[in-house]
C-alpha atoms as a PDB file:
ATOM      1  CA  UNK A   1      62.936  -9.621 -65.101  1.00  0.00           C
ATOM      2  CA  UNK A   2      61.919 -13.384 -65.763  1.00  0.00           C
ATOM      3  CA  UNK A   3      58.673 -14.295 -66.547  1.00  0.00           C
ATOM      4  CA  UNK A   4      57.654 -16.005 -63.354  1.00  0.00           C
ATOM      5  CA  UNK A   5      58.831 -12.859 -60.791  1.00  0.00           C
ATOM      6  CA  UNK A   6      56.590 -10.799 -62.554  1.00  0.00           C
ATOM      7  CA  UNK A   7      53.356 -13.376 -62.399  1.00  0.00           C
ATOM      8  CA  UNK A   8      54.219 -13.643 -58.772  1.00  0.00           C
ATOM      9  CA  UNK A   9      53.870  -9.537 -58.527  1.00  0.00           C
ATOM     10  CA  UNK A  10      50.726 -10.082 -60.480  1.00  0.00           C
ATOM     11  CA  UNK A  11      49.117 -12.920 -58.075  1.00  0.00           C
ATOM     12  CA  UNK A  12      47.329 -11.107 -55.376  1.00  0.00           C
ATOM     13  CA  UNK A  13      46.075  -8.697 -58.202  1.00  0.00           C
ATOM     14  CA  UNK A  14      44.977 -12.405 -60.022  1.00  0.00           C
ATOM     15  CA  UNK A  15      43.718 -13.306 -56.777  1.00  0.00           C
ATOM     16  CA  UNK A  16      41.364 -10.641 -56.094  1.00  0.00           C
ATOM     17  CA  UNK A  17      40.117 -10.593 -59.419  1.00  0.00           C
ATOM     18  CA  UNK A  18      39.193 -14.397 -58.755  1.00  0.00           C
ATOM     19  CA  UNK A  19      37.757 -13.290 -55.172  1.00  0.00           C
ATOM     20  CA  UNK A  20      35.489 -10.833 -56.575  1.00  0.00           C
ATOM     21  CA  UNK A  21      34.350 -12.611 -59.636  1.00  0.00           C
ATOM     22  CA  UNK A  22      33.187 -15.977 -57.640  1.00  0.00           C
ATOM     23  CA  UNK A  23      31.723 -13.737 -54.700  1.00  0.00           C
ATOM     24  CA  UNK A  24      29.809 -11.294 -57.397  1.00  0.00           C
ATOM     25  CA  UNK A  25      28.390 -14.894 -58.708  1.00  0.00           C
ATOM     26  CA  UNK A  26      27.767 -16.199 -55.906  1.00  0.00           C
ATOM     27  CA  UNK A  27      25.978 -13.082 -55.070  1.00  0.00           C
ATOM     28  CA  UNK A  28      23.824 -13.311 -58.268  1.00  0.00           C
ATOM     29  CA  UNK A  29      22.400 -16.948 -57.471  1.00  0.00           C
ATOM     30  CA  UNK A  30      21.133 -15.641 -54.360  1.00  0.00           C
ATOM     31  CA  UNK A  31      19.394 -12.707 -55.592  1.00  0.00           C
ATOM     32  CA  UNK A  32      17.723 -14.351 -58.717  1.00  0.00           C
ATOM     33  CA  UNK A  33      16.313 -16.700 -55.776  1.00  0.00           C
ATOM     34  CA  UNK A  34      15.540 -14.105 -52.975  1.00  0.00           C
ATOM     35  CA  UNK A  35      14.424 -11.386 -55.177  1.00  0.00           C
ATOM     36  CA  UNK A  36      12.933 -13.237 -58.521  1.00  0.00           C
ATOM     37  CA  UNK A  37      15.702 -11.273 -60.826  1.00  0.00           C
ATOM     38  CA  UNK A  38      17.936 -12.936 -62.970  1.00  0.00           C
ATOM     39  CA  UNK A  39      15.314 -15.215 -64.143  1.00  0.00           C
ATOM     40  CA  UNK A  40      14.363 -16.115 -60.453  1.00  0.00           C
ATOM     41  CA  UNK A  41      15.102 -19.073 -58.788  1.00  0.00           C
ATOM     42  CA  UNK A  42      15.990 -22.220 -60.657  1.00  0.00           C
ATOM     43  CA  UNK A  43      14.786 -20.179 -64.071  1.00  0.00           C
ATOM     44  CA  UNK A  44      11.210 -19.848 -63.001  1.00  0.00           C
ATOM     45  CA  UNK A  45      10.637 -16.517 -62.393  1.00  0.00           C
ATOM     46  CA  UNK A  46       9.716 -17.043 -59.034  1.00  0.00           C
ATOM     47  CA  UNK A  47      11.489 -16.209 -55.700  1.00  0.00           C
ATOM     48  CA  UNK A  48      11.859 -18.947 -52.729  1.00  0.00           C
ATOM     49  CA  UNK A  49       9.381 -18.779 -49.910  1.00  0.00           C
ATOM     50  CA  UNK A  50      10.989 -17.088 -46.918  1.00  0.00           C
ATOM     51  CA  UNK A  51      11.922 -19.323 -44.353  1.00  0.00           C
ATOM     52  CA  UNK A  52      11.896 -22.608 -46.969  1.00  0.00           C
ATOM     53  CA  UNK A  53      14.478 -24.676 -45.866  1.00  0.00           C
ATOM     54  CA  UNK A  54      17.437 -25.176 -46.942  1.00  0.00           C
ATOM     55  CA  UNK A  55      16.272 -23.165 -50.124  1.00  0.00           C
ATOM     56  CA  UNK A  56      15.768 -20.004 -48.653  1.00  0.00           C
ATOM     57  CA  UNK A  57      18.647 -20.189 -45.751  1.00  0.00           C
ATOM     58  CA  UNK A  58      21.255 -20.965 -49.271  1.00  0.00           C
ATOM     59  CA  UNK A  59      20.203 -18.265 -50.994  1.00  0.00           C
ATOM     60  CA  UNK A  60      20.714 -16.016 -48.036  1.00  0.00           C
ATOM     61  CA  UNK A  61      23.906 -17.456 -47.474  1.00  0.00           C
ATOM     62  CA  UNK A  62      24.872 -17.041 -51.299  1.00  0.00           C
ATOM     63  CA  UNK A  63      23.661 -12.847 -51.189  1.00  0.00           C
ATOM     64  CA  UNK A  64      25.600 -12.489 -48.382  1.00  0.00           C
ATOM     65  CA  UNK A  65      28.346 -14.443 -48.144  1.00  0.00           C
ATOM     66  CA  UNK A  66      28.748 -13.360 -52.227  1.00  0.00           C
ATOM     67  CA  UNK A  67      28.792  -9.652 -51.186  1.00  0.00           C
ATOM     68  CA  UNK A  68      31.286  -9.810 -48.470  1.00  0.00           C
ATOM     69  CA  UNK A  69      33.701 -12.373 -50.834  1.00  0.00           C
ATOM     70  CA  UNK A  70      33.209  -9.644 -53.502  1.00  0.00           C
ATOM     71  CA  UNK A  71      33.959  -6.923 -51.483  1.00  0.00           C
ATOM     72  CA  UNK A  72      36.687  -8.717 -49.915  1.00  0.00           C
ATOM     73  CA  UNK A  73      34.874  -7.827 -46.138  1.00  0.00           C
ATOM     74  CA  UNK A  74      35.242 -10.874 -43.534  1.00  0.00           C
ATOM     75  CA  UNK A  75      36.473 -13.010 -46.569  1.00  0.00           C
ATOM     76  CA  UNK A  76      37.739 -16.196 -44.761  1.00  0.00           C
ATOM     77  CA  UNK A  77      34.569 -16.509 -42.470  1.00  0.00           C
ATOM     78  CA  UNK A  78      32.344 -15.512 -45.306  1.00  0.00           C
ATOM     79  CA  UNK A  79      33.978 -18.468 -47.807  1.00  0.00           C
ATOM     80  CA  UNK A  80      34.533 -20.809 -44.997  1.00  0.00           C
ATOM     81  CA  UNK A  81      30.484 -20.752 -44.350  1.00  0.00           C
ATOM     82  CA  UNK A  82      29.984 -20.659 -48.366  1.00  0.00           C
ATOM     83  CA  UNK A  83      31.779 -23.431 -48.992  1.00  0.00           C
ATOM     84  CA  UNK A  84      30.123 -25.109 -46.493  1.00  0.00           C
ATOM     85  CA  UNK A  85      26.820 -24.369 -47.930  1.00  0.00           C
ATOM     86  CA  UNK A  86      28.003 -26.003 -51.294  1.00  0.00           C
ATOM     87  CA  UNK A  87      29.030 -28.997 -49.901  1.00  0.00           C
ATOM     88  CA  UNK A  88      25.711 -29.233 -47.914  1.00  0.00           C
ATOM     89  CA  UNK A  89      24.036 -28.591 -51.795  1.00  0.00           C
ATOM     90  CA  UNK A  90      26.405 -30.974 -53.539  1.00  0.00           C
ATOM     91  CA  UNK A  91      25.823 -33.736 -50.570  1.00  0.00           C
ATOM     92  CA  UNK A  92      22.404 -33.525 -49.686  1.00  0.00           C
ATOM     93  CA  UNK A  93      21.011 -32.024 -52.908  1.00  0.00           C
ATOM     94  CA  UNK A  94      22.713 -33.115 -55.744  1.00  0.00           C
ATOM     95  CA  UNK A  95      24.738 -36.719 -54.766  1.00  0.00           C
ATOM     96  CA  UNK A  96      21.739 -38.882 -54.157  1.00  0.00           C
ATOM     97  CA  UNK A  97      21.178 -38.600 -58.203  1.00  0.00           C
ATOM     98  CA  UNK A  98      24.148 -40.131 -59.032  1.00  0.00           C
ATOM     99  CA  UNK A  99      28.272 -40.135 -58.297  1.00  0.00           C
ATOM    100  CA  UNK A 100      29.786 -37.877 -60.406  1.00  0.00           C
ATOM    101  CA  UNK A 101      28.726 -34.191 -60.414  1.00  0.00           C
ATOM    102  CA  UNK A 102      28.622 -34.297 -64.434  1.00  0.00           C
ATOM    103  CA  UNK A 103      25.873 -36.971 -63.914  1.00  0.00           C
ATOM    104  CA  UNK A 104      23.911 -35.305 -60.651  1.00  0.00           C
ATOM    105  CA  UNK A 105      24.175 -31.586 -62.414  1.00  0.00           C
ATOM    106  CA  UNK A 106      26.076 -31.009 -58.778  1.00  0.00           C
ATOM    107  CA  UNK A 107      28.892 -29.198 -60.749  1.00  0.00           C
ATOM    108  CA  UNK A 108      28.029 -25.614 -59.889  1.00  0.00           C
ATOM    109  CA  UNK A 109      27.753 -26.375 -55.943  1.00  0.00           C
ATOM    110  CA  UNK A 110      31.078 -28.437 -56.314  1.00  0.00           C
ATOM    111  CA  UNK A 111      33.032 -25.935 -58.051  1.00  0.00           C
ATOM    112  CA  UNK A 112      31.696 -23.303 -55.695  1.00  0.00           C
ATOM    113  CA  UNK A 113      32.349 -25.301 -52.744  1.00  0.00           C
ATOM    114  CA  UNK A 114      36.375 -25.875 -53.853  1.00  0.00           C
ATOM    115  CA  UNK A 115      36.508 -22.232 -54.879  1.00  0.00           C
ATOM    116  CA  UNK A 116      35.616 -21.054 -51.556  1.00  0.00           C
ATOM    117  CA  UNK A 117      37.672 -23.512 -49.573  1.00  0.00           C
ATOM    118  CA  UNK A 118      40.514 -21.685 -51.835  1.00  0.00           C
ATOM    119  CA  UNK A 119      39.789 -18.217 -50.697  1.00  0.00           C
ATOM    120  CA  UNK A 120      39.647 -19.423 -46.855  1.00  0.00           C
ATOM    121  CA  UNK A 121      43.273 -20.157 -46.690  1.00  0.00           C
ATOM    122  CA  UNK A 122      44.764 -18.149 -49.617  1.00  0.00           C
ATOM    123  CA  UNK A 123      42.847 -14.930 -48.087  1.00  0.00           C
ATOM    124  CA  UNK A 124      41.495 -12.253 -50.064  1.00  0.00           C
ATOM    125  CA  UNK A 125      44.486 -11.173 -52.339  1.00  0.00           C
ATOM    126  CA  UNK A 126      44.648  -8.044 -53.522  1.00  0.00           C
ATOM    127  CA  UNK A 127      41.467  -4.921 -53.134  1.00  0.00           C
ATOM    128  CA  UNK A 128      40.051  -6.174 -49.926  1.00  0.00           C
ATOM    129  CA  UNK A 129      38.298  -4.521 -47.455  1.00  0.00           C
ATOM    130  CA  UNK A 130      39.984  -6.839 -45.207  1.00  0.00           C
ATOM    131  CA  UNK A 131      43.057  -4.816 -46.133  1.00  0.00           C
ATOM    132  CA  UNK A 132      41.413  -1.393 -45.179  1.00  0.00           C
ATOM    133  CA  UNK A 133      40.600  -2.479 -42.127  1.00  0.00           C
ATOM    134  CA  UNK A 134      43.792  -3.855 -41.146  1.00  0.00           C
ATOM    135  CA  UNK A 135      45.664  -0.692 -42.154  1.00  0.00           C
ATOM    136  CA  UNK A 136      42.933   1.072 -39.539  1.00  0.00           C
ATOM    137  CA  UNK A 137      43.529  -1.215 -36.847  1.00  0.00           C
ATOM    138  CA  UNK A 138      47.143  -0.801 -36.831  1.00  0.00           C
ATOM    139  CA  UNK A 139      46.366   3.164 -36.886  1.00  0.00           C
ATOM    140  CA  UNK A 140      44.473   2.890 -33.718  1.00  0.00           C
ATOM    141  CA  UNK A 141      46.690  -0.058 -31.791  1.00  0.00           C
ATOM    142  CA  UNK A 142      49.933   2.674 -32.692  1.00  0.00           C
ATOM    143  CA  UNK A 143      47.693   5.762 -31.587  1.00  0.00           C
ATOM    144  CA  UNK A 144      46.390   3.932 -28.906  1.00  0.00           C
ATOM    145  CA  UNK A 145      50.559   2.864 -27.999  1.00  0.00           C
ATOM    146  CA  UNK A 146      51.629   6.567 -28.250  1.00  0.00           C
ATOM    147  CA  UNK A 147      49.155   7.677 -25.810  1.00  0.00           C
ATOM    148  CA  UNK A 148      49.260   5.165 -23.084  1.00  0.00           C
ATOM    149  CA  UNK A 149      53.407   5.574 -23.326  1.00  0.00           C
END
C-alpha cells in the first residue's frame, strides 16, 4: 500500500487528535482565568471578576467551547463561536498595538481563531461524541421507521 493511502486512513485519527488537543487548550486558558489554576489569569494568580467584560464572557467561552471541541460534543457550533471569540481577541484586543500578531503578542488568539475555523468545516474527525450521537439517532429514526410501518 503507498504511502499516501495509508495517511489518508490515518487522517480522521490525525484529525481528532488535533480536535482534542486545541479544545483541551483552549479549555485550560479558560480555567486558569475562571478558576485562578494554571497560574490564573494572564499569570497572576488571580481569577477574572464574574461578569467583567469581555474578560470573563472569553474565558467562559474558552471552558466551554474547549470541553465540547475536546470531547468532540456540538464541535462545529462550539468552534464556529470559538473562533469567533479569537477574532474578537485578536481585533479588538490585540490589533490596536500594532499589525502583525508577532508585534501585538495577538499570536495565540490568531492561531486559535484559524484552528477553530478548521474544525468548523473539516468536522470533528475521528473519537467524537458527535459520532455517538449520530449512530443513536439513526437507531431511533430506523426504530422509530419499523414501528410506524
Amino acid at each position: 500500500m503507498p504511502l499516501t493511502a495509508s495517511m489518508d486512513k490515518a487522517s480522521p485519527y490525525a484529525l481528532g487528535l488535533f480536535r482534542i488537543v486545541i479544545g483541551f487548550l483552549f479549555a485550560c486558558h479558560g480555567a486558569s482565568s475562571l478558576f485562578g489554576v494554571f497560574g490564573g489569569s494572564m499569570g497572576t494568580g488571580a481569577t477574572v471578576p464574574a461578569g467583567t467584560w469581555p474578560y470573563w464572557y472569553a474565558a467562559a467561552i474558552q471552558l466551554v467551547g474547549g470541553v465540547l471541541v475536546m470531547s468532540g460534543l456540538f464541535t462545529r457550533s462550539a468552534a464556529l463561536v470559538s473562533s469567533g471569540s479569537m477574532a474578537y481577541a485578536y481585533f479588538v484586543e490585540h490589533q490596536a498595538d500594532a499589525l502583525l500578531p508577532l508585534q501585538n503578542h495577538g499570536e495565540p488568539s490568531a492561531m486559535y481563531c484559524w484552528a477553530f475555523l478548521l474544525l468548523v468545516f473539516t468536522g470533528p474527525g475521528a473519537l467524537a461524541l458527535d459520532h455517538v450521537l449520530a449512530t443513536l439517532r439513526r437507531g431511533r429514526s430506523a426504530s422509530d421507521a419499523a414501528v410506524t410501518a
